[in-house]
Protein backbone atom coordinates (compact mmCIF):
# COMPACT_ATOMS: atom_id res chain seq x y z
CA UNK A 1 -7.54 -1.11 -13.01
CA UNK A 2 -4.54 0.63 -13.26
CA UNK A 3 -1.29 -1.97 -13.46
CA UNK A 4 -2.12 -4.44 -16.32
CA UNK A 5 1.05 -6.87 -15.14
CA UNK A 6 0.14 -10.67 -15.48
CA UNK A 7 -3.57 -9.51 -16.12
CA UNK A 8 -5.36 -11.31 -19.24
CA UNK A 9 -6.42 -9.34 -22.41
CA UNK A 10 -8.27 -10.31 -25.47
CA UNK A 11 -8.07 -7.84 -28.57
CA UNK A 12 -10.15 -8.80 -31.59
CA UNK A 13 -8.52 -7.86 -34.32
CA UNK A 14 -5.74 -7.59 -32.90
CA UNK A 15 -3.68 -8.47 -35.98
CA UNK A 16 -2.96 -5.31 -37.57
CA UNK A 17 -4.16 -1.70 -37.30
CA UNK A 18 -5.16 -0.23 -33.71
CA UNK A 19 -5.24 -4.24 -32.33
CA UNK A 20 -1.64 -4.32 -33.16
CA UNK A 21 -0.73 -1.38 -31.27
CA UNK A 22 -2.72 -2.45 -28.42
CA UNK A 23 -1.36 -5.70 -28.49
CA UNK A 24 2.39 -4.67 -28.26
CA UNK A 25 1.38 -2.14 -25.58
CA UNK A 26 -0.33 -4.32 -23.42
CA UNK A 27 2.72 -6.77 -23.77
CA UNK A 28 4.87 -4.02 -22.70
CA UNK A 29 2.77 -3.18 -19.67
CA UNK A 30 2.86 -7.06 -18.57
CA UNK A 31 -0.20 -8.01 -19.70
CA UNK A 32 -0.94 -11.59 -21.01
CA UNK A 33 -2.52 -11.25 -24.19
CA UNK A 34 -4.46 -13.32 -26.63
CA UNK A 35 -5.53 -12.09 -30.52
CA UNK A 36 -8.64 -13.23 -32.21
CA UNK A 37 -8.33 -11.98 -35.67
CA UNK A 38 -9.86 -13.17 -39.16
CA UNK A 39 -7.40 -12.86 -40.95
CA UNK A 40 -4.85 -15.90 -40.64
CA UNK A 41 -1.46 -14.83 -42.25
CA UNK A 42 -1.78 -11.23 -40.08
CA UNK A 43 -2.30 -13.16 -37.32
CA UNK A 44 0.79 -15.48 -37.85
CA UNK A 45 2.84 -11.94 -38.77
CA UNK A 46 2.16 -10.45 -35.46
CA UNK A 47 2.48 -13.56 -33.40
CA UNK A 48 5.93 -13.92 -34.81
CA UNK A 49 6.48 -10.06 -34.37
CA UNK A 50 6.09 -9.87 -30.73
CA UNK A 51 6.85 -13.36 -29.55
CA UNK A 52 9.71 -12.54 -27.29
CA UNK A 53 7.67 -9.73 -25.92
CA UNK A 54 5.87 -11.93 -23.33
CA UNK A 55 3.02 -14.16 -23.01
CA UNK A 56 0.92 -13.82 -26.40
CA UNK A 57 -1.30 -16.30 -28.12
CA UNK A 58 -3.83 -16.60 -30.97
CA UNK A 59 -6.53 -17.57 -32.73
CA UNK A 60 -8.79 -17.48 -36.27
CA UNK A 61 -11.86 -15.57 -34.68
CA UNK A 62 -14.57 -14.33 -37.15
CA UNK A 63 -16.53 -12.13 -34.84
CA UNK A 64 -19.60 -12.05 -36.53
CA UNK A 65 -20.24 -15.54 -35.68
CA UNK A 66 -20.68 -16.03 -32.19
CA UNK A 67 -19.42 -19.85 -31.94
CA UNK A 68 -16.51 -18.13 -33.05
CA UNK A 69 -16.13 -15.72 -30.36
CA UNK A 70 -17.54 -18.33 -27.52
CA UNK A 71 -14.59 -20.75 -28.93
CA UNK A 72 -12.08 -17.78 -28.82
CA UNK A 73 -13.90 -17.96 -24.60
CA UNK A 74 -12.88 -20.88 -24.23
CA UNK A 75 -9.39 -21.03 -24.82
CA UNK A 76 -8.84 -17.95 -23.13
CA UNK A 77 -10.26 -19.76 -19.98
CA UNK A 78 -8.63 -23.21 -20.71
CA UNK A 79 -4.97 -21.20 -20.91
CA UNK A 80 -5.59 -18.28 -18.08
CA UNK A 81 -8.72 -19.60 -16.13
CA UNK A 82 -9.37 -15.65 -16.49
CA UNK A 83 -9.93 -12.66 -18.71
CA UNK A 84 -9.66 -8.99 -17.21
CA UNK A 85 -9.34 -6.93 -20.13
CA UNK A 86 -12.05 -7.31 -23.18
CA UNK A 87 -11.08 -5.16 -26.56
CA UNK A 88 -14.03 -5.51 -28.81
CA UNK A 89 -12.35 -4.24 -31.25
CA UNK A 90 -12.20 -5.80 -35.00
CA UNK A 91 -14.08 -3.34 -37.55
CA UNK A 92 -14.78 -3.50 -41.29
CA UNK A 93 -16.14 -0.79 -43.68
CA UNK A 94 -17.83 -0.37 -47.04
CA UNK A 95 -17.61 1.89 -49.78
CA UNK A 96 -19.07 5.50 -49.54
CA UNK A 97 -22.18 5.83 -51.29
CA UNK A 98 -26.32 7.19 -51.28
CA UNK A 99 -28.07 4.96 -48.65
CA UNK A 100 -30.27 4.36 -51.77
CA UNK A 101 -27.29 2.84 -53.08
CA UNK A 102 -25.95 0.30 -50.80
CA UNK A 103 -27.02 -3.08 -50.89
CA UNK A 104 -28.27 -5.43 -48.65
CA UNK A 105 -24.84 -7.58 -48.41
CA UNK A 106 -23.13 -4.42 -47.54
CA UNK A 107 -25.59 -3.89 -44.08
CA UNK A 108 -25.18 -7.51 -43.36
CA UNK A 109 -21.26 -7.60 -43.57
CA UNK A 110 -20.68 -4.49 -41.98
CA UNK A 111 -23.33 -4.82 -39.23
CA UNK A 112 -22.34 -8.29 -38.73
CA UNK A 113 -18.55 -7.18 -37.75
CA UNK A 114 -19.10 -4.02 -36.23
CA UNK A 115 -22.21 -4.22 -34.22
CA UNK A 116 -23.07 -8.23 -33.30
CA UNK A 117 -19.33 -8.78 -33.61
CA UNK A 118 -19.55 -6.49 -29.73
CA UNK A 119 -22.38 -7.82 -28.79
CA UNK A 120 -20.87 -11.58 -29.58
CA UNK A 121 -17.76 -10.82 -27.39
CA UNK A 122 -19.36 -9.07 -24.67
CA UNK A 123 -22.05 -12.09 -24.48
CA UNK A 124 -18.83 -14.72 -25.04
CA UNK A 125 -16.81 -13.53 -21.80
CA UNK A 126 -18.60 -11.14 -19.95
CA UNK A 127 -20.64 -13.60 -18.02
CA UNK A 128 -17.13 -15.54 -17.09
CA UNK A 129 -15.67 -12.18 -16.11
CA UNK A 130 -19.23 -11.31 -13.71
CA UNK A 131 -18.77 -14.95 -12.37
CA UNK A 132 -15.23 -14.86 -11.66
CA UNK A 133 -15.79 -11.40 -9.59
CA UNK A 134 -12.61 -9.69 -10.53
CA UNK A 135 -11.64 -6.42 -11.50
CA UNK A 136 -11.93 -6.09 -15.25
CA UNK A 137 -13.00 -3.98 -18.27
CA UNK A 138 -15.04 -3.68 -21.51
CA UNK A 139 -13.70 -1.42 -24.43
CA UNK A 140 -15.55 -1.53 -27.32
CA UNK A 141 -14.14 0.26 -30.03
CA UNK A 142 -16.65 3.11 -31.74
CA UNK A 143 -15.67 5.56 -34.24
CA UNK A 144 -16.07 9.79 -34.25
CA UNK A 145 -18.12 8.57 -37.77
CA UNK A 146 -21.30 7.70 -36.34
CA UNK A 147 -20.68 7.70 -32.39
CA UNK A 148 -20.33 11.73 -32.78
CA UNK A 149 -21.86 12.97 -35.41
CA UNK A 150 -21.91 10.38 -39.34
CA UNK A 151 -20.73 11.22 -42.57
CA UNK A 152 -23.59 11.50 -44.44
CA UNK A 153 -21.89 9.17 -47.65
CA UNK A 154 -20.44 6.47 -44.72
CA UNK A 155 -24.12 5.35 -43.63
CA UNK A 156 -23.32 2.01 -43.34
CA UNK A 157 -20.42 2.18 -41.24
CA UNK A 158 -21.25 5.50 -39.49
CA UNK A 159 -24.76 3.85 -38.34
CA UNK A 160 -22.97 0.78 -37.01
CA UNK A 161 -20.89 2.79 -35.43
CA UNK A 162 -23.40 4.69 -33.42
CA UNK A 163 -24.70 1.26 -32.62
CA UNK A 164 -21.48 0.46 -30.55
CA UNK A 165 -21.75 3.57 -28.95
CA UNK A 166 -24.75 3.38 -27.69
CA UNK A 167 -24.10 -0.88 -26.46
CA UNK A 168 -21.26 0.53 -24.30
CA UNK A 169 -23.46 3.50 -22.63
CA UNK A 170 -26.06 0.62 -21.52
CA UNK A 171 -23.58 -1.98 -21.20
CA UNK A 172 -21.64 0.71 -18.40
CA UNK A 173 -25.05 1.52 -16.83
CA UNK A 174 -25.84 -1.94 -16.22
CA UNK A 175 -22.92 -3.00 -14.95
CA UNK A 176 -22.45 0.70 -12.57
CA UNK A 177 -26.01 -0.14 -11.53
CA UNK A 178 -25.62 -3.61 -10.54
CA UNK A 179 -22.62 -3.47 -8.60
CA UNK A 180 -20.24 -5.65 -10.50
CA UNK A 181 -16.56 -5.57 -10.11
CA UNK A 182 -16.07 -4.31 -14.28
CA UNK A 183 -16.34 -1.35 -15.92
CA UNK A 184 -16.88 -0.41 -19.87
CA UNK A 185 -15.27 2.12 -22.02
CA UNK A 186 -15.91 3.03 -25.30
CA UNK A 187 -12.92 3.90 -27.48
CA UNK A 188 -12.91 7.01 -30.01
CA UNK A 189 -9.85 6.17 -32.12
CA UNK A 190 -8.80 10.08 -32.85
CA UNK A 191 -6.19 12.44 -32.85
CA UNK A 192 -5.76 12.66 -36.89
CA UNK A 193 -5.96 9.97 -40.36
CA UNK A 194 -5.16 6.70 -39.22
CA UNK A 195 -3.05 4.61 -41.40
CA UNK A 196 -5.01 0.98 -40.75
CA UNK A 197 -6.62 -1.46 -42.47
CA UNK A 198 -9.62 -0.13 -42.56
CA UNK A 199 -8.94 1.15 -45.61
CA UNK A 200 -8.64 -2.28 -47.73
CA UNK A 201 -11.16 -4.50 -45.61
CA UNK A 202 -12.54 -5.81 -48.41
CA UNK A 203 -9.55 -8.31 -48.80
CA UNK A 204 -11.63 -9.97 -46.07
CA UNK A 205 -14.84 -9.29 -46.90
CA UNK A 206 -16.76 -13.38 -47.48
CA UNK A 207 -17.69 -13.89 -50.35
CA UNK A 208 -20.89 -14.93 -49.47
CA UNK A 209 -21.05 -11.52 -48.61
CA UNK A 210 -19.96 -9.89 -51.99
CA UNK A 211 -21.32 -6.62 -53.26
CA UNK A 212 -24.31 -7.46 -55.55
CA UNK A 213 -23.35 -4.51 -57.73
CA UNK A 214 -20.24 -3.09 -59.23
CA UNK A 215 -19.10 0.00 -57.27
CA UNK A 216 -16.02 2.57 -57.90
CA UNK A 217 -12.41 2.01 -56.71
CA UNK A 218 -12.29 2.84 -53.01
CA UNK A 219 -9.28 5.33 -52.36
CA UNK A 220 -6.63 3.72 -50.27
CA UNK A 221 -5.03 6.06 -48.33
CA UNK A 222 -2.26 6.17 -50.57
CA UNK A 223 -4.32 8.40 -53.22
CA UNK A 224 -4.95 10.16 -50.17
CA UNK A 225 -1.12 10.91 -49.51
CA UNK A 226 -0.98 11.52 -52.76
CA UNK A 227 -3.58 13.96 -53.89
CA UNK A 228 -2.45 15.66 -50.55
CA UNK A 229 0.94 16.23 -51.87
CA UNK A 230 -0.15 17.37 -54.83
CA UNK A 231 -2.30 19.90 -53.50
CA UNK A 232 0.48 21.00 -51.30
CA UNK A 233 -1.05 20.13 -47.94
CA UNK A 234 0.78 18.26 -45.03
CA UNK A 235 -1.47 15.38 -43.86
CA UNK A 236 -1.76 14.52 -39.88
CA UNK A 237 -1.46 11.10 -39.10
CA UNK A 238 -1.52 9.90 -35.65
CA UNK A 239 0.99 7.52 -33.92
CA UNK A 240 -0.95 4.41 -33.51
CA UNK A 241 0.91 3.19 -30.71
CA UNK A 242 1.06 6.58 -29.25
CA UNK A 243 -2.75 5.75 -29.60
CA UNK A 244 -2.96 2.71 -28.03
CA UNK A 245 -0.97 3.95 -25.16
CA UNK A 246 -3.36 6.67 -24.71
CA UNK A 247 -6.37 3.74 -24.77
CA UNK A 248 -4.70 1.70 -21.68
CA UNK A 249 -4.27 5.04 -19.99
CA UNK A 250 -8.09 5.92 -20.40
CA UNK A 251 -8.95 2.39 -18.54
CA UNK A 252 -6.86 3.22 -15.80
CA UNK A 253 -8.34 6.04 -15.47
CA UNK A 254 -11.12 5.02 -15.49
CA UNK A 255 -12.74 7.31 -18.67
CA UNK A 256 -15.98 6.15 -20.12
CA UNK A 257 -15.24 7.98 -23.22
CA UNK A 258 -11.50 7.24 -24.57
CA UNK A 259 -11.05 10.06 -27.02
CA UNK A 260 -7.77 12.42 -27.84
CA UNK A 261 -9.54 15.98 -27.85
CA UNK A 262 -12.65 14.72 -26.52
CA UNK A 263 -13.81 18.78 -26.25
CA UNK A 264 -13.87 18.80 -29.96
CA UNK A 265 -17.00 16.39 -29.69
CA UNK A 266 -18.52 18.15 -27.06
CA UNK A 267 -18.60 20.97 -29.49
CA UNK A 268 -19.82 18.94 -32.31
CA UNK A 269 -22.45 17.53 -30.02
CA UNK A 270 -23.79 21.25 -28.47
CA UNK A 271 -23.73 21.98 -32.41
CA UNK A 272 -25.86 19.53 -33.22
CA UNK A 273 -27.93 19.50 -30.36
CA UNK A 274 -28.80 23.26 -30.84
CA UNK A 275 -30.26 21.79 -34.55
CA UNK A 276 -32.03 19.40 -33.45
CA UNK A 277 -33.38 21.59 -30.69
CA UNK A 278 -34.95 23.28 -33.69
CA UNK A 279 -36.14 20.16 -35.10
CA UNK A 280 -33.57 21.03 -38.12
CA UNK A 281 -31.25 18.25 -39.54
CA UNK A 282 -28.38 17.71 -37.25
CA UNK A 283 -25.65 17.57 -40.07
CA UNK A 284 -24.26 21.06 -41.24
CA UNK A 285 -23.90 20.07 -45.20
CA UNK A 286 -22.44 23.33 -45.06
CA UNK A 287 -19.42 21.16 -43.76
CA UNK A 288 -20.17 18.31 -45.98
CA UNK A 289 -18.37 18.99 -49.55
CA UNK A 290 -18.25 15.61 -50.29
CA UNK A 291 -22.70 15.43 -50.56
């Protein structure tokens, strides 16, 4: 799929962060777009933002519920009668620490975003999209923490990351093999720190899903600007828009992996295959400062 105009694209998420910037760019490509995002008052913000920017509409999706995501289906299909692009995209993580240390709510908030919150959108539309027999496409967002090699002190999200990478490899393969008329990507977000939310997503963590233990303050990334500065070091941030551009340009090209310096993983991965190939732990903690 390479010209997006008048197609229809869902971006969970899609309120702030990465979904924002691949909301606007898809709007500025043609596409018409609709956001499911938890979080009501970024949701209002960005539909406001972009609303003379083309057809854009919204709605409350928790994607770790899948009534949720099949009612987020429906009025995608009730307003377009069609939906070409698929951006599984809405993450959360939790706070660094020993696996010994996490707790059980942690697994099942983070697990229940990252990992069935995919597998809840790709079960919501991707039957409509196979039934409809159009050209269209999956991109499940993954993360270099966990789909290329984990932080050892991020096991939580790094594992559920791994999990989405692995989903999109079948989820391509199956729908390669079969013959169908779609395609899946999954998307690396890369190219230096990113400035998102993912660094405060416990203002909507539920809080049925609260930590059952106390835990230290998470760093925001402003102590990490900060202590930068202070140290005298220049941090890299990438453009997230500049990012999201370079996402639509990996689905028209049709790139399973979406990834700015994708040959950096492929030396990570040789790395770790070579320890692994001598049945040694994959990590080098060597690299690891933080354990």
């Amino acid at each position: 799929m390479r010209d997006f105009k008048g197609k229809v694209a869902v971006v969970t998420g899609g309120a702030s962060g990465i979904g924002r910037s691949l909301v606007k760019e898809l709007l500025q490509a043609g596409a018409k777009v609709v956001i499911g995002d938890v979080e009501q008052s970024a949701l209002d913000r960005v539909l406001e933002e972009f609303a003379g920017m083309g057809d854009l509409q919204g709605q409350v999706t928790d994607v770790s519920n899948a009534g949720s995501l099949h009612a987020l289906a429906d009025k995608v299909y009730e307003a377009h009668g069609a939906c070409h692009l698929l951006f599984n995209n809405a993450g959360v993580a939790a706070p660094s620490a020993n696996v010994w240390e996490t707790t059980p709510n942690d697994w099942t908030w983070v697990h229940g975003v990252n990992v069935l919150g995919v597998i809840h959108g790709i079960q919501a539309f991707v039957p409509r999209m196979l039934a409809a027999g159009e050209e269209g496409h999956i991109i499940n967002t993954s993360s270099g923490d966990g789909g290329i090699s984990p932080l050892p002190y991020q096991s939580v999200y790094a594992s559920s990351k791994a999990a989405v990478s692995c989903i999109s490899e079948c989820l391509a393969a199956q729908l390669e093999s079969e013959g169908t008329s779609l395609g899946a990507s999954v998307f690396y977000p890369s190219g230096g720190l990113l400035d998102t939310g993912i660094w405060t997503t416990d203002r909507n963590r539920p809080q049925d899903l609260a930590r059952e233990q106390p835990y230290a303050p998470v760093p925001t990334i402003q102590d990490f600007k900060v202590a930068a500065q202070a140290a005298g070091m220049e941090l890299e941030f990438q453009d997230l828009d500049e990012l999201a551009r370079y996402c639509l340009d990996g689905i028209r090209e049709k790139r399973f992996v979406i990834m700015i310096d994708v040959q950096d993983a492929e030396t990570t991965l040789h790395q770790r295959a070579e320890r692994i190939g001598r049945a040694a732990l994959p990590i080098d903690l060597a690299e690891i400062p933080q354990l």
